[in-house]
Protein backbone atom coordinates (compact mmCIF):
# COMPACT_ATOMS: atom_id res chain seq x y z
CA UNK A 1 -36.38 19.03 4.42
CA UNK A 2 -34.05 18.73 1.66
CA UNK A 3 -32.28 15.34 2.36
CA UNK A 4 -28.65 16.12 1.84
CA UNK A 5 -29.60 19.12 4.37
CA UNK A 6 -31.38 16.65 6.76
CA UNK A 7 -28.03 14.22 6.34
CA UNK A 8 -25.77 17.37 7.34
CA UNK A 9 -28.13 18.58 10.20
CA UNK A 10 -28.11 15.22 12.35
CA UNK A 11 -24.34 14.92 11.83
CA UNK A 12 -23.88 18.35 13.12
CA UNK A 13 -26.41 17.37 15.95
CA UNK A 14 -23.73 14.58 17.17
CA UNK A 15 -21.04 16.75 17.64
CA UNK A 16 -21.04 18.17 21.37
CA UNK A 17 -18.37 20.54 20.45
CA UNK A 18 -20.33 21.68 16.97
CA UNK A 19 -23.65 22.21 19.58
CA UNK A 20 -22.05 24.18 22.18
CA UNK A 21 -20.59 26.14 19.13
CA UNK A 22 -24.18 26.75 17.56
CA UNK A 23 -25.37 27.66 20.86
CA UNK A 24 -23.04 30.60 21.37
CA UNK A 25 -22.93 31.97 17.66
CA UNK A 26 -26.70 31.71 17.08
CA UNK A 27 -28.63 30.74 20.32
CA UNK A 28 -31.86 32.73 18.60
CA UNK A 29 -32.21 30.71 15.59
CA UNK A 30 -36.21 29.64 15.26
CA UNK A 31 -37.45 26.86 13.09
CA UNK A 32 -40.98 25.96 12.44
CA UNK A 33 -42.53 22.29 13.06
CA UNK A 34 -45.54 20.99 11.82
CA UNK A 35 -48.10 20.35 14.54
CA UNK A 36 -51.13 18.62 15.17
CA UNK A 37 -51.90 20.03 11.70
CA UNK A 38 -50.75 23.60 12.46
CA UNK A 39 -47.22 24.53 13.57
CA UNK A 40 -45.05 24.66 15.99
CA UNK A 41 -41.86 27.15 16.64
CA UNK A 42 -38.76 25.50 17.88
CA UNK A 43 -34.79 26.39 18.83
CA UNK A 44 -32.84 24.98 15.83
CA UNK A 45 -30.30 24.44 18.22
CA UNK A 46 -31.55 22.55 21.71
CA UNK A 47 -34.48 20.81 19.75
CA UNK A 48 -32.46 19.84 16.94
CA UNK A 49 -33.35 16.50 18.89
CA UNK A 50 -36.67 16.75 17.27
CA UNK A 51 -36.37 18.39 13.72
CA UNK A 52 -33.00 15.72 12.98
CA UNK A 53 -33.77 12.46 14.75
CA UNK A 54 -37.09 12.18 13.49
CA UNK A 55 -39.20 12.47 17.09
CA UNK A 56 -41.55 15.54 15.83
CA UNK A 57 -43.20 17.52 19.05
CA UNK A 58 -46.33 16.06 18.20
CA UNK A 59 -45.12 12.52 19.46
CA UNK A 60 -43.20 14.32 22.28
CA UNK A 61 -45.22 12.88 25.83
CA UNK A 62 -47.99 11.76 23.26
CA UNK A 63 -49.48 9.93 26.18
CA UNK A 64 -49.37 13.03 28.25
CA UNK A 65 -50.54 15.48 25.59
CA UNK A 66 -53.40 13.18 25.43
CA UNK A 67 -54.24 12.68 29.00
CA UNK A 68 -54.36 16.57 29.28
CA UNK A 69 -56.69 16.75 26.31
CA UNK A 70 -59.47 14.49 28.01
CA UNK A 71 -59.00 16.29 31.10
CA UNK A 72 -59.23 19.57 29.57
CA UNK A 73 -62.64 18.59 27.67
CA UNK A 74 -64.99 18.72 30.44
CA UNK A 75 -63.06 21.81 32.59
CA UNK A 76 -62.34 23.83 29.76
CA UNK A 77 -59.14 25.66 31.60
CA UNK A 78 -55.26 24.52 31.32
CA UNK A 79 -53.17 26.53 33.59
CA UNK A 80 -49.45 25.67 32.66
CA UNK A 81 -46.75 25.88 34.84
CA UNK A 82 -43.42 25.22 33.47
CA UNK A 83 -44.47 25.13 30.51
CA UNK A 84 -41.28 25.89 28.45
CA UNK A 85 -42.20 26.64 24.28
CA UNK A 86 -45.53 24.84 25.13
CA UNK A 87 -45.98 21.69 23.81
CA UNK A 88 -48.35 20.91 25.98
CA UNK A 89 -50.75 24.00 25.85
CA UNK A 90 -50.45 23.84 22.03
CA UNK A 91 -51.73 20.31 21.81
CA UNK A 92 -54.17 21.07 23.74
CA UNK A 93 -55.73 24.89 21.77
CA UNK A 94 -55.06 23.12 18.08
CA UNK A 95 -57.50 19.64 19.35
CA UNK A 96 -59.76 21.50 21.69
CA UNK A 97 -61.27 24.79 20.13
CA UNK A 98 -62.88 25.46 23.13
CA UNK A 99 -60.71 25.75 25.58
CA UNK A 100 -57.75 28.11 27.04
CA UNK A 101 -54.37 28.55 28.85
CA UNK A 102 -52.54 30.28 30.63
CA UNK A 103 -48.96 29.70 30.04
CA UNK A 104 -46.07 30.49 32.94
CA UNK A 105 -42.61 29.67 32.63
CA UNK A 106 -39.62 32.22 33.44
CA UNK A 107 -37.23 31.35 30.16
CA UNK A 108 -37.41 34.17 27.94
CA UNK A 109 -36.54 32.85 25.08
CA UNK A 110 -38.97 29.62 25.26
CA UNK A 111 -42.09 31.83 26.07
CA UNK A 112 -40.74 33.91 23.02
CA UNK A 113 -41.19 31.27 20.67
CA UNK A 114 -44.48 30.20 22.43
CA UNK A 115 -46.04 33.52 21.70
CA UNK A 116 -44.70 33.04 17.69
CA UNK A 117 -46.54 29.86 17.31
CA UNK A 118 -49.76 31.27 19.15
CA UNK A 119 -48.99 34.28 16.89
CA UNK A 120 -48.95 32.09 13.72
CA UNK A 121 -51.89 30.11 14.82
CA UNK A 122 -54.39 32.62 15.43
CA UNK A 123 -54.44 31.13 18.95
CA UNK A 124 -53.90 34.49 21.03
CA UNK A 125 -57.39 35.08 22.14
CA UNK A 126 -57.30 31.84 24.16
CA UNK A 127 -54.00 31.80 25.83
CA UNK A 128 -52.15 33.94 28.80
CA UNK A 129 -48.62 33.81 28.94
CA UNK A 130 -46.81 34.75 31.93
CA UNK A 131 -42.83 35.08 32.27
CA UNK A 132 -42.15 34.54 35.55
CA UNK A 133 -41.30 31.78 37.73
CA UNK A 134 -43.96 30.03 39.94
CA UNK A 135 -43.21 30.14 43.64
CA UNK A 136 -44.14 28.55 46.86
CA UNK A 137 -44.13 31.97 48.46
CA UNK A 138 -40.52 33.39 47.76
CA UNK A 139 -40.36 36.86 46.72
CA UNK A 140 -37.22 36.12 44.58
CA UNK A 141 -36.25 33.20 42.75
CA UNK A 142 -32.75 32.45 40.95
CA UNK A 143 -33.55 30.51 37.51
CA UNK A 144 -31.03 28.83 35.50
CA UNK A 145 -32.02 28.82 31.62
CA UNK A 146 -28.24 28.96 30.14
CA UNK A 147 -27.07 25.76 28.23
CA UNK A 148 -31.05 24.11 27.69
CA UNK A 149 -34.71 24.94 27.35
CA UNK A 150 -35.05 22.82 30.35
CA UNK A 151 -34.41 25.65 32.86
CA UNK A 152 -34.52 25.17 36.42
CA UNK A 153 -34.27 27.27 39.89
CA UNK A 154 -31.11 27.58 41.15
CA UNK A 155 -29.01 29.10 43.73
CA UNK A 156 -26.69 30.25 41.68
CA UNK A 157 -28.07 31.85 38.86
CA UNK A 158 -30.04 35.01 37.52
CA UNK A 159 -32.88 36.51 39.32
CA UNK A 160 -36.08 36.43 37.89
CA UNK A 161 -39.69 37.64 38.30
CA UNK A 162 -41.95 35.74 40.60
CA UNK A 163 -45.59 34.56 40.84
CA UNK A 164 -46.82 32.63 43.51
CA UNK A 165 -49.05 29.71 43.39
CA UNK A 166 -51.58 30.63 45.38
CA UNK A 167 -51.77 34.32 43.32
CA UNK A 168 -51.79 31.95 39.97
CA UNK A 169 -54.72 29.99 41.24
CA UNK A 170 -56.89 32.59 42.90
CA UNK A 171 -56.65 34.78 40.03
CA UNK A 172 -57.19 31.86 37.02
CA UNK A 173 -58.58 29.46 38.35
CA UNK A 174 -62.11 30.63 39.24
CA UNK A 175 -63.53 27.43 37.65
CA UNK A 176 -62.50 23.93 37.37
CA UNK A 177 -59.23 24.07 36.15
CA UNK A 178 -56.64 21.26 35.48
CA UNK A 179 -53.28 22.51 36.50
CA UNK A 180 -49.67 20.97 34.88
CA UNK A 181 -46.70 21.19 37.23
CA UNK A 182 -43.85 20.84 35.64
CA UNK A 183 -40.83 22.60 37.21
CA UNK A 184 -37.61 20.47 37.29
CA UNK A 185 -37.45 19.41 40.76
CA UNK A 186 -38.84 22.70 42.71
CA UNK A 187 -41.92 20.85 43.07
CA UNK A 188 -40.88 19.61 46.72
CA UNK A 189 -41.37 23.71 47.49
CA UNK A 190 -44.54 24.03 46.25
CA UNK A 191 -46.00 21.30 48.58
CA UNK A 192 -47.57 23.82 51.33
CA UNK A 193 -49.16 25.70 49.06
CA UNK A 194 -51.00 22.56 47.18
CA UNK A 195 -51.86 20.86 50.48
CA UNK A 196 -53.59 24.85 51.66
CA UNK A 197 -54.68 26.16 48.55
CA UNK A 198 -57.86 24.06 47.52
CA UNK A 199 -58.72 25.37 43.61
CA UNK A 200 -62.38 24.98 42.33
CA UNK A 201 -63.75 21.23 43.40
CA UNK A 202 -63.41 19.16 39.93
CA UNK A 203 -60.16 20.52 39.28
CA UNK A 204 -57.14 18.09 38.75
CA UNK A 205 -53.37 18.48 38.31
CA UNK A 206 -50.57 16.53 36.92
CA UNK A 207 -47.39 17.14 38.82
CA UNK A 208 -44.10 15.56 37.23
CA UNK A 209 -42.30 13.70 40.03
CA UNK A 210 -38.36 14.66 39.54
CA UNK A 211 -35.80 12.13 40.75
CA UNK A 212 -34.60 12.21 44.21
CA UNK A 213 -32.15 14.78 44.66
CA UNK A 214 -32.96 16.36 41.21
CA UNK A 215 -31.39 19.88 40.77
CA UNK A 216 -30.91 19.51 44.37
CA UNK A 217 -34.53 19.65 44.97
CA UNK A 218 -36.30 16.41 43.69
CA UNK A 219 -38.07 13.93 46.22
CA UNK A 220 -41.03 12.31 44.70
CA UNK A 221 -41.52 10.37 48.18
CA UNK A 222 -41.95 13.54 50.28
CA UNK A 223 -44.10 14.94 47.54
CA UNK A 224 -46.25 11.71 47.97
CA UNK A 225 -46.22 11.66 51.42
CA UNK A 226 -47.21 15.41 52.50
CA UNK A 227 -50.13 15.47 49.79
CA UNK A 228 -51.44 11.73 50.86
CA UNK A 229 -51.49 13.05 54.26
CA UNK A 230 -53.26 16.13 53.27
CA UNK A 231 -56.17 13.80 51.92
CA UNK A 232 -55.78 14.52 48.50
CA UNK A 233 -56.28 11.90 45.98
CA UNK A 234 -53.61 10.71 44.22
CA UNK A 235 -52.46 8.39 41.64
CA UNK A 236 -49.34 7.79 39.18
CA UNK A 237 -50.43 7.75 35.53
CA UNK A 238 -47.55 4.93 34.89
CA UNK A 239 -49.70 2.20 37.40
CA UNK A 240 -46.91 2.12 39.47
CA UNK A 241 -48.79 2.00 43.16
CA UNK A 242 -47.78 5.31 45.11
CA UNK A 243 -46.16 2.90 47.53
CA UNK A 244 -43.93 1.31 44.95
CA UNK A 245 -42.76 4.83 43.99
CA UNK A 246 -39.06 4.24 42.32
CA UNK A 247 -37.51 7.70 43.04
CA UNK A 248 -34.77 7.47 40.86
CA UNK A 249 -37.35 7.43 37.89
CA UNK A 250 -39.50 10.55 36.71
CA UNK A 251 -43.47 9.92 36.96
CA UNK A 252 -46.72 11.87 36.62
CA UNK A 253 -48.46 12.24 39.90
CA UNK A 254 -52.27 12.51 38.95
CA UNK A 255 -54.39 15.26 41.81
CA UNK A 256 -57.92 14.87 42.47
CA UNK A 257 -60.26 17.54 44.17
CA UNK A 258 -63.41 15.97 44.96
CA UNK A 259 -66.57 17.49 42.76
């Protein structure tokens, strides 16, 4: 980037008032990232984050992105859920050349730009993406995606298309899959159908524990609770012991199904 352009972009980035601006007079605008040696298609306007403070995607939840990588290697299958312009499901298709996807999140416009950077990458015949939101059950779900990429269900907002968890996991995950939850607090609802639902044995999830009272939804101690006592395996990725769980802090909660 041209430096007096770079200079001019993270002062505009500052200013709240020049943001919400940007947001309303071109909420569309794209910009391309390199990415784990490829690229990567971003909002100019709610990354600008990335692209002006110098914190490229690539380093975004670098421990993460690689955790998912080494589970991915021996199951072959990431199934996605929340998975915004996918950050996650590209670092994993550039480093693994065997493996797939399948992509759900309801926001339009991040899926959008998630299909230009598979597009771009030659990366379509190995990922699935689905617009919809992923349910515990509900046949309608209000989702929130005004303002932010980071969308969220809401009572309040605009309907949306639906997919239930257990549909998502009979129909794609027929083999050992690992599975990324990652759905701003709604994970509390989805509890009944991960303590009933059993995928493949060998499969494994990572489910990001939102802050109690998150969105009106987050308790990462009930989440804890109801899957311990369903006798799933469990762990936090940040060696915090489940016990210890702070839930005012975010953490990745680590599923095992037995092999």
């Amino acid at each position: 980037m041209n430096p007096a352009l770079g200079s001019t972009a993270r002062f505009l980035h500052r200013v709240p008032l020049l943001r919400r601006l940007a947001r309303l007079l071109v909420p569309w605008l794209a910009i391309r990232q390199p990415f784990h040696g490829a690229v990567i298609f971003l909002n100019a306007v709610d990354h600008s984050w990335s692209w002006t403070g110098g914190r490229p995607m690539d380093t975004f939840d670098r421990d993460l992105q690689d955790h998912l990588l080494a589970l991915v290697a021996s199951r072959g299958r990431l199934i996605d859920v929340g998975c915004n312009i996918g950050v996650m499901s590209l670092s994993v298709l550039l480093r693994d050349t065997r493996a797939d996807v399948i992509c759900v999140d309801p926001n339009i416009r991040a899926i959008r730009l998630l299909k230009r950077s598979l597009r771009l990458n030659g990366l379509e015949d190995r990922a699935t993406t689905i617009c919809a939101a992923v349910s515990g059950g509900e046949a309608q779900l209000r989702y929130d995606q005004h303002g932010s990429f980071i969308g969220h269900v809401s009572v309040s907002a605009t309907p949306v298309a639906t997919l239930p968890l257990e549909d998502l996991l009979k129909r794609h995950a027929t083999k050992p899959v690992v599975l990324k939850i990652d759905v701003e607090g709604y994970e509390t609802r989805l509890l009944d159908t991960l303590t009933r639902v059993k995928p493949p044995a060998g499969s494994v999830a990572l489910l990001e524990l939102h802050p109690l009272g998150y969105n009106g939804m987050g308790d990462p101690k009930l989440v804890i609770t109801r899957l311990s006592g369903a006798g799933l395996k469990l762990r936090l990725l940040d060696g915090v012991p489940l016990e210890q769980c702070e839930p005012s802090l975010f953490h990745q909660l680590q599923i095992d199904w037995p092999s």
